[in-house]
Protein backbone atom coordinates (compact mmCIF):
# COMPACT_ATOMS: atom_id res chain seq x y z
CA UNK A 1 -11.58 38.11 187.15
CA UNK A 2 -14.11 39.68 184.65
CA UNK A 3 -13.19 43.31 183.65
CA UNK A 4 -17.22 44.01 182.37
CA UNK A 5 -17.92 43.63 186.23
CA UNK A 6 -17.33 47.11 186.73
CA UNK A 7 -18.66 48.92 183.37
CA UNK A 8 -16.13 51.56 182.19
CA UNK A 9 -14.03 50.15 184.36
CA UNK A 10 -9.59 49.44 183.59
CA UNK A 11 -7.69 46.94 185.74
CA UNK A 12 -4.91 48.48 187.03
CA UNK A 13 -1.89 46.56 188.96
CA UNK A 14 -1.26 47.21 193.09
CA UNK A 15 0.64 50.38 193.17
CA UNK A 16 3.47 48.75 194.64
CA UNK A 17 3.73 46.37 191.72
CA UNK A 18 3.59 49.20 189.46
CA UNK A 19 6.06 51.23 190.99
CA UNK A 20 9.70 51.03 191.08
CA UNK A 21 11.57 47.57 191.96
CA UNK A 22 14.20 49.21 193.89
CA UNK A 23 13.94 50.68 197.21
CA UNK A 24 15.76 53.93 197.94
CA UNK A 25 17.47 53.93 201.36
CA UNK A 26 17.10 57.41 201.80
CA UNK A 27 13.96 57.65 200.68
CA UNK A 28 12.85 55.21 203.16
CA UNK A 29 14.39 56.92 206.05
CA UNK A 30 12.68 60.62 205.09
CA UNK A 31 9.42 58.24 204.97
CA UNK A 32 9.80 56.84 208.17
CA UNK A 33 11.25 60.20 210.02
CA UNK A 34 7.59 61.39 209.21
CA UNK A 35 6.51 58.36 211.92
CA UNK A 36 9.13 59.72 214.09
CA UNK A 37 8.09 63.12 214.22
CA UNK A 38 4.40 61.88 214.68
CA UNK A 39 4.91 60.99 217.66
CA UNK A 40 5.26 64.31 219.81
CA UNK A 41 1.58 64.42 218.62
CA UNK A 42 0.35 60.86 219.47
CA UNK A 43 2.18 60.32 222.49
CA UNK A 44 3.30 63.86 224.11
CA UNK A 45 -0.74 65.81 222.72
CA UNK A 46 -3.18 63.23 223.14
CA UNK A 47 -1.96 60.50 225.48
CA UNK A 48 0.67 61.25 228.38
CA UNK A 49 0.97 65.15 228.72
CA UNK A 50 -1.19 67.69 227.40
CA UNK A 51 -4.84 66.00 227.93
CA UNK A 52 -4.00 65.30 231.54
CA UNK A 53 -3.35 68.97 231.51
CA UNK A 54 -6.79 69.60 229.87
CA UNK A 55 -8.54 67.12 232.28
CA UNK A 56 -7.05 68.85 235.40
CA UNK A 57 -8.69 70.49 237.91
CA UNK A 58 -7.58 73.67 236.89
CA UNK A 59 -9.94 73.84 233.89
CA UNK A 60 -13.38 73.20 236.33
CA UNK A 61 -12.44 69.76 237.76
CA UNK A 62 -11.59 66.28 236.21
CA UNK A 63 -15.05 64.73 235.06
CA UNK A 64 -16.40 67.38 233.35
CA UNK A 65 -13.23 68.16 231.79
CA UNK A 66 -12.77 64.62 231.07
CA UNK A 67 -16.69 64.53 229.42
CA UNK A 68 -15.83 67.79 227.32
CA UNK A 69 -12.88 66.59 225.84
CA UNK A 70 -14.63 63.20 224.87
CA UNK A 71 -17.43 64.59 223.17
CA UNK A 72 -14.61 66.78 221.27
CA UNK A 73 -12.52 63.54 220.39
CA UNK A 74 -15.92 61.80 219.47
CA UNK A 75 -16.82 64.66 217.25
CA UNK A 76 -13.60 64.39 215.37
CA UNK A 77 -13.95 60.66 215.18
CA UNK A 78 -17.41 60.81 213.08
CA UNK A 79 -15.97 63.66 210.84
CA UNK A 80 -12.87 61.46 210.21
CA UNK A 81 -14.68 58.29 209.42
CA UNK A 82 -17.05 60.92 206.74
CA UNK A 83 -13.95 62.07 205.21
CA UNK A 84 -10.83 60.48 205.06
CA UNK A 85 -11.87 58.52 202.04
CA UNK A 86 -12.67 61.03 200.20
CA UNK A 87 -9.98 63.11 200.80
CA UNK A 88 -7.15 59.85 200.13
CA UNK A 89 -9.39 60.05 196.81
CA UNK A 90 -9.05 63.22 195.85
CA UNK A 91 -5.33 63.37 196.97
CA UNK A 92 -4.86 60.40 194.60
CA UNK A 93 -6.51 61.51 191.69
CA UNK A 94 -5.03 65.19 191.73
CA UNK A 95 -1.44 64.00 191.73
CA UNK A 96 -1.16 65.86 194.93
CA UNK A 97 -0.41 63.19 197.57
CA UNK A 98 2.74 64.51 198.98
CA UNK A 99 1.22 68.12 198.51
CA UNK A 100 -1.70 67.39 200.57
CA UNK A 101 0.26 65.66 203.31
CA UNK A 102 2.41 68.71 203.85
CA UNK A 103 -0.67 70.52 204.22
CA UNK A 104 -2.42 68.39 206.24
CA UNK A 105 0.96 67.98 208.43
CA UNK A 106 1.26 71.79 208.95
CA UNK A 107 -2.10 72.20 210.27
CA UNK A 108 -1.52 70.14 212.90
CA UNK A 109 1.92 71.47 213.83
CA UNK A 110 0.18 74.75 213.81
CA UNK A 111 -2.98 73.10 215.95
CA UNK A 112 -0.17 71.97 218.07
CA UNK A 113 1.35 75.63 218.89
CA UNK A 114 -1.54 77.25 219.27
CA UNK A 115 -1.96 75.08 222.43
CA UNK A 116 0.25 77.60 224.07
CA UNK A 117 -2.31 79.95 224.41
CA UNK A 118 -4.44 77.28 226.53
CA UNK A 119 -3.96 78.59 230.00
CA UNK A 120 -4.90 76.68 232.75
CA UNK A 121 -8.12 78.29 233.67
CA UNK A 122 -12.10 76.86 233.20
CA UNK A 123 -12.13 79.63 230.20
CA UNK A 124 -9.74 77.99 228.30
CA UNK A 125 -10.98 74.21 228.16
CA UNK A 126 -12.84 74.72 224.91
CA UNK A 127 -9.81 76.32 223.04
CA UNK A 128 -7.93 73.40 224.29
CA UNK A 129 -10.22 70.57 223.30
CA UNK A 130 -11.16 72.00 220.00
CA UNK A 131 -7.61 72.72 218.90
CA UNK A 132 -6.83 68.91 220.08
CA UNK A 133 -10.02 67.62 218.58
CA UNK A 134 -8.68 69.55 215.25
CA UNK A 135 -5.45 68.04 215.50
CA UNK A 136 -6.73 64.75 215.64
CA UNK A 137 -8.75 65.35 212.42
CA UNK A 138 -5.86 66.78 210.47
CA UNK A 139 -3.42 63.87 211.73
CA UNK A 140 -5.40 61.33 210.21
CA UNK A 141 -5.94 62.91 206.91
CA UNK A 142 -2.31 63.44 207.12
CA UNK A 143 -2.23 59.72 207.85
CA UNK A 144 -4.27 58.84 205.35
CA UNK A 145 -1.65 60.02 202.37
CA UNK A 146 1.46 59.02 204.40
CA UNK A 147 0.32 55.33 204.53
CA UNK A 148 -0.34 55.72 200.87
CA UNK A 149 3.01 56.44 200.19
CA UNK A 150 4.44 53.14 201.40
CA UNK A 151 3.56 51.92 198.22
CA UNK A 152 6.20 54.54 196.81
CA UNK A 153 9.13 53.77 198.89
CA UNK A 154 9.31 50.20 198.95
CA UNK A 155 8.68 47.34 196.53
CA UNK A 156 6.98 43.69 196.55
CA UNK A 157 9.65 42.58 198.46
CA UNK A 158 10.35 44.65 201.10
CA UNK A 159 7.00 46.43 201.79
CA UNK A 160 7.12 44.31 204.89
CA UNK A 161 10.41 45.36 206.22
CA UNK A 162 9.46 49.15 205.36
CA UNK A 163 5.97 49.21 206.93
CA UNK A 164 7.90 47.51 210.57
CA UNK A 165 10.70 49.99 210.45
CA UNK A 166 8.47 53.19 210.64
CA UNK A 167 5.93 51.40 212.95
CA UNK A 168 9.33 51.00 214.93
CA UNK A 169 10.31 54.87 214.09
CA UNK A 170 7.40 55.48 215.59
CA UNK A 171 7.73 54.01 218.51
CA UNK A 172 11.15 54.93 219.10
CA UNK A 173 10.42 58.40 218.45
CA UNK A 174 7.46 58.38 221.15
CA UNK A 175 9.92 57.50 223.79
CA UNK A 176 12.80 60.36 223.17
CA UNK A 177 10.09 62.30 223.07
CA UNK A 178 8.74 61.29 225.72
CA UNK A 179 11.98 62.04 228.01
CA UNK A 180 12.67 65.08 226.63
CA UNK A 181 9.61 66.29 227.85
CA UNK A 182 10.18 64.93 231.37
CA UNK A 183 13.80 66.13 231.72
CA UNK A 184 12.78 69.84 230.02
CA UNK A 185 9.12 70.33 231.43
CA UNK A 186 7.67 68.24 233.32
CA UNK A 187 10.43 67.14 236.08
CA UNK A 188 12.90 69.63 234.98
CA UNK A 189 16.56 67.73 236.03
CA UNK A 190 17.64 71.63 235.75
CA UNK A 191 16.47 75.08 236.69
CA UNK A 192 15.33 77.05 233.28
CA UNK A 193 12.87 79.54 232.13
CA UNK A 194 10.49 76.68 230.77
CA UNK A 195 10.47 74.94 233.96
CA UNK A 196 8.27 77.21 235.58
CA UNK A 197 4.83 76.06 236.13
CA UNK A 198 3.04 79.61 236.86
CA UNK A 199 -0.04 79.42 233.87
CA UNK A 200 0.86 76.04 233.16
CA UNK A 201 3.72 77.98 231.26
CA UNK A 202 6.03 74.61 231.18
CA UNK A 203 3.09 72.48 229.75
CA UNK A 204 2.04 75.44 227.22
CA UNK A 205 5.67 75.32 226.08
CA UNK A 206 5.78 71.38 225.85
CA UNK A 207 2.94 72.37 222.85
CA UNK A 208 5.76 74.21 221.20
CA UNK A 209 8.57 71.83 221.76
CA UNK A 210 5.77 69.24 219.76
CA UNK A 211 4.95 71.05 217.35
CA UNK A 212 8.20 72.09 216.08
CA UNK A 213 9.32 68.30 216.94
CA UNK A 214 6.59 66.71 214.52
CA UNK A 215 6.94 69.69 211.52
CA UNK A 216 11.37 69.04 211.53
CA UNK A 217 11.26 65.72 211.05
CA UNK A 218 7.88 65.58 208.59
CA UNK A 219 9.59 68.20 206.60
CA UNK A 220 12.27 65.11 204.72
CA UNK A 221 9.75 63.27 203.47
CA UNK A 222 7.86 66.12 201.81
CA UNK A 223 11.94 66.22 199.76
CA UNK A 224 12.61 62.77 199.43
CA UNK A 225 9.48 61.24 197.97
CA UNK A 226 8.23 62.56 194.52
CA UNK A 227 4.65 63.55 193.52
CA UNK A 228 1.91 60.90 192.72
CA UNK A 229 1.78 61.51 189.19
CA UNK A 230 -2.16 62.98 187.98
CA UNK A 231 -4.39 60.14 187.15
CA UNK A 232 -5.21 60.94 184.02
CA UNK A 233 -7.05 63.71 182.13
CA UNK A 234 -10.52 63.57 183.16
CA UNK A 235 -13.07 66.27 184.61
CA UNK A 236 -12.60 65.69 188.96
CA UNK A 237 -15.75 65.35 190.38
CA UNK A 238 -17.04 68.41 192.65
CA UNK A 239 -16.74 67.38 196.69
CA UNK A 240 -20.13 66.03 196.91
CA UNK A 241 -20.15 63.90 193.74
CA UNK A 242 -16.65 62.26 195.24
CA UNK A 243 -19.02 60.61 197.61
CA UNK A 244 -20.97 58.82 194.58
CA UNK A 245 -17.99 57.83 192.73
CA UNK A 246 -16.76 56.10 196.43
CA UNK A 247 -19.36 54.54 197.04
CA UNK A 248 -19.35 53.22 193.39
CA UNK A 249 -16.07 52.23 193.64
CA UNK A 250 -16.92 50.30 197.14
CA UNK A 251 -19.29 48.60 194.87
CA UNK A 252 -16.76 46.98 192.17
CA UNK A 253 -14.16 46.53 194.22
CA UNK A 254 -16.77 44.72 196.54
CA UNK A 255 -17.08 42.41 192.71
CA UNK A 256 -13.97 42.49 191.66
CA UNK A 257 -11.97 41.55 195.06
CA UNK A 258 -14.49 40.87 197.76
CA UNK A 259 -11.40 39.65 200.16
CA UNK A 260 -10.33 43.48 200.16
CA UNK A 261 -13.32 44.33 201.78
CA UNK A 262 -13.47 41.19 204.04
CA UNK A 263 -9.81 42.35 205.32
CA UNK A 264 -11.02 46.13 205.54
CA UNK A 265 -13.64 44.63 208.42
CA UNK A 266 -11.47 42.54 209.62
CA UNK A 267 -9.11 44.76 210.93
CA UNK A 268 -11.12 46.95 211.99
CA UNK A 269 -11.74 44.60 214.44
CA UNK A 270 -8.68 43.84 215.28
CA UNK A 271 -7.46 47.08 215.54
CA UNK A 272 -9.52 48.27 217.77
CA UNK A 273 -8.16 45.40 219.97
CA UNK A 274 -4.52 46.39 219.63
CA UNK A 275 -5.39 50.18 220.28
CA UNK A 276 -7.25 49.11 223.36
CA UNK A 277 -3.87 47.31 224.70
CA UNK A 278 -2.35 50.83 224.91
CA UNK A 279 -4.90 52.72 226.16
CA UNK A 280 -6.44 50.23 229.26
CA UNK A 281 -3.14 49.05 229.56
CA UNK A 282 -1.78 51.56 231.84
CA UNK A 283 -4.68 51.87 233.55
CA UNK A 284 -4.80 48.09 234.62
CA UNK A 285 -1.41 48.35 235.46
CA UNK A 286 -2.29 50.94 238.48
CA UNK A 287 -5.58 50.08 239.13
CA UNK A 288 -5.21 46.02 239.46
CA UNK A 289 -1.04 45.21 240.03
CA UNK A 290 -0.88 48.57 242.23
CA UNK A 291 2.11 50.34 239.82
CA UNK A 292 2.63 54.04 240.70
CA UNK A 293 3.01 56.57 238.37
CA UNK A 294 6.88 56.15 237.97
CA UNK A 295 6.34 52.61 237.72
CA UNK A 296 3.84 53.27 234.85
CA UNK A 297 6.48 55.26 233.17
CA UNK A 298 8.70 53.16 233.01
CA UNK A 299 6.58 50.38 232.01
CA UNK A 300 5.28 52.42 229.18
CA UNK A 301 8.98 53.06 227.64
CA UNK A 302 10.21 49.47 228.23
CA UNK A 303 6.79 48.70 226.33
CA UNK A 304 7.76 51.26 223.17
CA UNK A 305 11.16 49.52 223.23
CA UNK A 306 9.64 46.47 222.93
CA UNK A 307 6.77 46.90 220.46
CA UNK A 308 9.19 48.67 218.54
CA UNK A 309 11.83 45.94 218.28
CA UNK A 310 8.41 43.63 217.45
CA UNK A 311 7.35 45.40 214.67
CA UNK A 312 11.11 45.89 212.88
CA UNK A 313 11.21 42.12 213.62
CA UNK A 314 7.54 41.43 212.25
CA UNK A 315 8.09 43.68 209.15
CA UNK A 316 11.30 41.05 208.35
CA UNK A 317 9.01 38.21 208.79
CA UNK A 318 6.32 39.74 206.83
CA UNK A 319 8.53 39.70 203.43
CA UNK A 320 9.20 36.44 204.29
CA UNK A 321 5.73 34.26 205.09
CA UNK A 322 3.75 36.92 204.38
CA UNK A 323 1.51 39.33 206.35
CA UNK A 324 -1.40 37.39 207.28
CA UNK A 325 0.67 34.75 209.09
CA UNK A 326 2.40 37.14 210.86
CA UNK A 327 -1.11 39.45 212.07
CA UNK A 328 -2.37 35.66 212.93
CA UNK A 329 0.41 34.79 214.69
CA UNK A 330 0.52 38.32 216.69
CA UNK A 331 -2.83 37.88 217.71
CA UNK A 332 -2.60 34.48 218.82
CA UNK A 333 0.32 35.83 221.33
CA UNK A 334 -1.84 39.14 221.97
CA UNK A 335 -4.50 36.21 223.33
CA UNK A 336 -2.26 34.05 224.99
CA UNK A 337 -0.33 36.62 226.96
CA UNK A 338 -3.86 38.03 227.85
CA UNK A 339 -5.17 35.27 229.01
CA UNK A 340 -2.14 34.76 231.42
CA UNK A 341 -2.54 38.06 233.21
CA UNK A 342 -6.51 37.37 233.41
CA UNK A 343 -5.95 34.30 234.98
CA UNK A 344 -2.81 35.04 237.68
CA UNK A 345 -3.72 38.99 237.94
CA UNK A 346 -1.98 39.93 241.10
CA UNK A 347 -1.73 36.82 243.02
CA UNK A 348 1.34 35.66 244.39
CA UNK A 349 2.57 31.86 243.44
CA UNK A 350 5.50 29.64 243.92
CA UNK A 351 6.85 27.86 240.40
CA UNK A 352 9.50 24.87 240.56
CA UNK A 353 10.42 26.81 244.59
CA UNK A 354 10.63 30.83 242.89
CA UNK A 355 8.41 33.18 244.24
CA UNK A 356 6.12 35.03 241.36
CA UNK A 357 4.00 37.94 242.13
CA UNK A 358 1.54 40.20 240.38
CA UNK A 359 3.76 42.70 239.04
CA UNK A 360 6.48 40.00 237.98
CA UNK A 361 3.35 38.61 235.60
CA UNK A 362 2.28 42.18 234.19
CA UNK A 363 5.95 43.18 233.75
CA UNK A 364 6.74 39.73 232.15
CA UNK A 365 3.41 39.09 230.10
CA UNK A 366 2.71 42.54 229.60
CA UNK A 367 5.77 43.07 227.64
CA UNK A 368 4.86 40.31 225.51
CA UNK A 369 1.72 42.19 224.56
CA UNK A 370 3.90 45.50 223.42
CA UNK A 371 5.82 42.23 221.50
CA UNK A 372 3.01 41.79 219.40
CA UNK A 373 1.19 44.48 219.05
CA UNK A 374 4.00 46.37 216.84
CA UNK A 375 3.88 43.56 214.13
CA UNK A 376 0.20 43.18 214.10
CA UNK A 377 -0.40 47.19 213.16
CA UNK A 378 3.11 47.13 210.62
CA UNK A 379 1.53 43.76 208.85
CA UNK A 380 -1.90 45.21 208.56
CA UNK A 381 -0.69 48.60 206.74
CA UNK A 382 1.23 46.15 204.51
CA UNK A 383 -1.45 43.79 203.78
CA UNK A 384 -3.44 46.68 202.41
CA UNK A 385 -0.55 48.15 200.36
CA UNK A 386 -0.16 45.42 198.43
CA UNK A 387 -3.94 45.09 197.85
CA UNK A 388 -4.25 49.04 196.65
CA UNK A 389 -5.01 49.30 193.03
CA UNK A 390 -2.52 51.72 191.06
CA UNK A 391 -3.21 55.22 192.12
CA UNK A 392 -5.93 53.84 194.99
CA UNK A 393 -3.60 53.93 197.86
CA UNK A 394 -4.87 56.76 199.21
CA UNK A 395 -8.78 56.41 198.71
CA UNK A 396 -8.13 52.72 200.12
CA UNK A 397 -6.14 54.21 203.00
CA UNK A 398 -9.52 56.25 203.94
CA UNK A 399 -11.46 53.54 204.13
CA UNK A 400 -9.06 52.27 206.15
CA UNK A 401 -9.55 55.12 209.00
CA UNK A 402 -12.97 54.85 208.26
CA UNK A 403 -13.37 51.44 209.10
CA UNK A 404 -11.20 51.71 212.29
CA UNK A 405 -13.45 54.53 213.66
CA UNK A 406 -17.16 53.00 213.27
CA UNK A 407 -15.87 50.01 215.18
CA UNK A 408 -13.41 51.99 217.28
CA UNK A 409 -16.49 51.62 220.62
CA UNK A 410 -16.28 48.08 220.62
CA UNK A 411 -13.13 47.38 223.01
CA UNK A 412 -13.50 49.99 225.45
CA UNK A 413 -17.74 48.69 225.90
CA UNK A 414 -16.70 45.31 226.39
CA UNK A 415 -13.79 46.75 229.07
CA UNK A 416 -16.48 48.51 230.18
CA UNK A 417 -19.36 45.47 230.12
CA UNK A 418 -16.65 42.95 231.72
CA UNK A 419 -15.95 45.45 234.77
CA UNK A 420 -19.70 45.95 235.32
CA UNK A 421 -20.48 42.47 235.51
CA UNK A 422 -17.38 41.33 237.79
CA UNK A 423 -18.20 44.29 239.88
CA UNK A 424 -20.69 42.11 242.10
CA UNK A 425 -19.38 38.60 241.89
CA UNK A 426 -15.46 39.33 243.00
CA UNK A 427 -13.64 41.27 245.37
CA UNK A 428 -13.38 44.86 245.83
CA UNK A 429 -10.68 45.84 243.54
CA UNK A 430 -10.83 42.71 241.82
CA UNK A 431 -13.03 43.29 239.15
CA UNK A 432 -10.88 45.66 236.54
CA UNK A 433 -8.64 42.75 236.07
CA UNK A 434 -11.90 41.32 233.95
CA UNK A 435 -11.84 44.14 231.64
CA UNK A 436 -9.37 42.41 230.04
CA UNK A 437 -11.43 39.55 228.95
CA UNK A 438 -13.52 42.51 226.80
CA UNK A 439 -10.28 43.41 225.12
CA UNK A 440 -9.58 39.63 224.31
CA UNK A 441 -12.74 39.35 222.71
CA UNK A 442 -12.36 41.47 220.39
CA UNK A 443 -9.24 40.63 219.47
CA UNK A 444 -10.75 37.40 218.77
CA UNK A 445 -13.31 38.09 217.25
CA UNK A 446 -10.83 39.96 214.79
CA UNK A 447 -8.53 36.96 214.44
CA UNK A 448 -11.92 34.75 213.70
CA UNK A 449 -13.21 36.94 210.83
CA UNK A 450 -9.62 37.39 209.53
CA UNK A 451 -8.91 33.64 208.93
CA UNK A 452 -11.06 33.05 205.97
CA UNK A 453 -9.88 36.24 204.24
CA UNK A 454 -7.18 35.58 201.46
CA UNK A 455 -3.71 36.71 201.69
CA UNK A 456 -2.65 39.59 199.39
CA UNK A 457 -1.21 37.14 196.83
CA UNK A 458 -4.42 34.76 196.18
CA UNK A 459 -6.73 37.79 196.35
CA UNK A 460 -7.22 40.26 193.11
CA UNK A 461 -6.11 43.72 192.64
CA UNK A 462 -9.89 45.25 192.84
CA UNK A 463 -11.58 46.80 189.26
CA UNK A 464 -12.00 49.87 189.83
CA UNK A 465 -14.40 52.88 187.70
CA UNK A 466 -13.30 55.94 186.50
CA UNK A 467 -13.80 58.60 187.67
């Protein structure tokens, strides 16, 4: 590689080849208790509890509720994919990574608490969607900087192994979240102050228990992990001119390592597949193999079991034949799985004299998707660790988000498309069983543009300019 193709520019090592070359158990743990805490926000806020509050009828009926709250989520989506580079950038470059996580984390603990104050009444559906449309910004700056750091607490060769086991946190914690929540709140197995659903007062109160959930267990991390150290004694650029020295540094690392680039669209694509797994998954599960809510339940934390034990078992593998076979492999089993439910969907069939039916296949080969999906996300964050120039991770990490958002339409359109199109030509109440073709097309059309890209150890640490 040719250091004058990025004038004024050094070539620094991957952070995680420059950093130390022994891992620190406990540093590890406080990492990955961050992913734990998470979440109460990811799972508890924004998927299973508090926006089927907001998209009740008590705040002015379901669709319009539902509309509000996805312009709100859209909204944050642009001004995440305008930011989050930036803001990894800056993080780097002031030495204030773990500083600006805190930060970042606290807001949307607070975000979180405020929630109480959403009562269930038309009135209050802005409050709610804006403070959850906040959240979600704050999250993924806070995001941005914790993925950053997995260049700190692990080293060439266990990065793998680390990235699975908070992937796996992170799933775990979901789930004992999850029941807390039902046993306290939501189907109270005892008689308590915040059971009481008069103003929503047991959901308002589930915003508490998550907030203080996700701030406890981000708060070791913020001990455990020491401060990026300042890049070096140069003038920061203002806000505004951080957008000119990103887009130069798109530029040369664009020269200097193409293949990072390449594997920045690439999963994009990809991920938007996986994400799509978990959100139309439960969905197909009522809508097209007839699961009722309890069923869908328990489906969902059978699925976090197994995704999690996928992605502590990926992260393993990913040390050892490194992360692009292992995101190949996932997706070839995301695909295959897939294509099995497409094909049988609810149908009942006899195999060697056993009887199968429809939820026997979603419950067998749906599981196999949560397999998957855990090591395909842990090997991504991984592959783009090791590809993070010293003191990049975080300004790589933006990109990162940024990617993932301005593809983030594609898989739900295509669910969308494939539905539309079926709608005519199959049964009634067949055709949301073809949605899932749209999901498996993007996932490979990921998988496609991901098999020319390099794997981190054939592809250079980008040049990157000054700033």
């Amino acid at each position: 590689m040719n250091p004058a193709a990025a004038p004024g520019a050094t070539r620094p090592p991957s952070e995680v080849e420059s950093g130390s070359q022994a891992s620190h158990k406990g540093r590890v743990l406080a990492w990955a208790a961050w992913d734990w805490g998470s979440a109460a926000f990811n799972a508890v806020m924004t998927t299973f509890v508090f926006t089927v509050y907001l998209t009740s009828g008590s705040f002015g009926g379901g669709d319009q509720a539902s509309a509000v709250l996805g312009s709100a989520l859209a909204t944050a989506g642009a001004a995440i994919a305008l930011l989050a580079p930036v803001t990894g950038q800056r993080s780097d470059a002031g030495g204030r990574r773990r500083l600006w996580l805190g930060v970042n984390t606290a807001a949307v603990a607070l975000l979180t608490g405020l929630c109480f104050f959403v009562f269930p009444r038309p009135e209050f559906l802005l409050l709610g969607v804006t403070l959850i449309a906040l959240g979600n910004v704050f999250f993924e700056f806070a995001g941005v900087n914790y993925n950053a750091m997995l260049a700190q607490v692990s080293t060439p060769g266990n990065i793998g192994k680390v990235s699975g086991f908070g992937w796996g946190m992170g799933y775990l914690g979901g789930i004992v979240a999850l029941l807390i929540v039902l046993q306290l709140f939501v189907q109270p197995s005892f008689d308590w102050f915040g059971s009481s659903t008069q103003d929503g007062l047991n959901i308002r109160l589930v915003a508490v228990f998550s907030a203080l959930w996700f701030f406890v267990f981000a708060l070791p991390v913020l001990f455990a992990v020491p401060e990026l150290p300042k890049a070096g004694p140069g003038a920061r650029p203002g806000f505004l001119a951080s957008y000119g020295l990103l887009l130069r540094r798109i530029k040369a690392i664009y020269r200097t390592s193409p293949h990072t680039i390449y594997f920045l669209l690439a999963s994009a694509v990809f991920r938007d597949g996986l994400a799509a797994v978990f959100t139309f998954g439960g969905i197909i599960a009522a809508g097209t193999f007839g699961f009722e809510l309890k069923d869908v339940i328990f489906f969902a934390i059978f699925g976090n079991i197994v995704a999690a034990a996928g992605a502590i078992a990926g992260g393993f593998l990913d040390d050892r034949i490194g992360p692009k076979a292992v995101i190949i492999g996932s997706l070839v089993g995301l695909l295959t799985a897939g294509t099995v439910i497409l094909v049988l969907g609810n149908g009942s069939y006899v195999f060697f004299g056993l009887d199968w039916s429809g939820s026997t296949t979603f419950w067998i080969f749906g599981l196999f998707l949560c397999l998957f999906v855990g090591p395909a996300q842990s090997s991504s964050r991984a592959y783009l660790a090791r590809l993070a120039p010293h003191g990049e991770s975080g300004e790589l990490f933006g990109l990162y988000a940024t990617t993932g958002r301005a593809v983030s339409f594609l898989a739900p359109a295509l669910f969308t498309l494939c539905i539309t199109i079926a709608s005519p030509l199959v049964a009634p109440g067949e055709a949301q069983r073809w949605g899932i073709l749209g999901i498996m097309v993007v996932l490979l059309a990921g998988l496609l543009v991901l098999l020319p890209v390099r794997p981190p150890g054939k592809t250079e640490i980008a040049v990157v300019p000054e700033a």
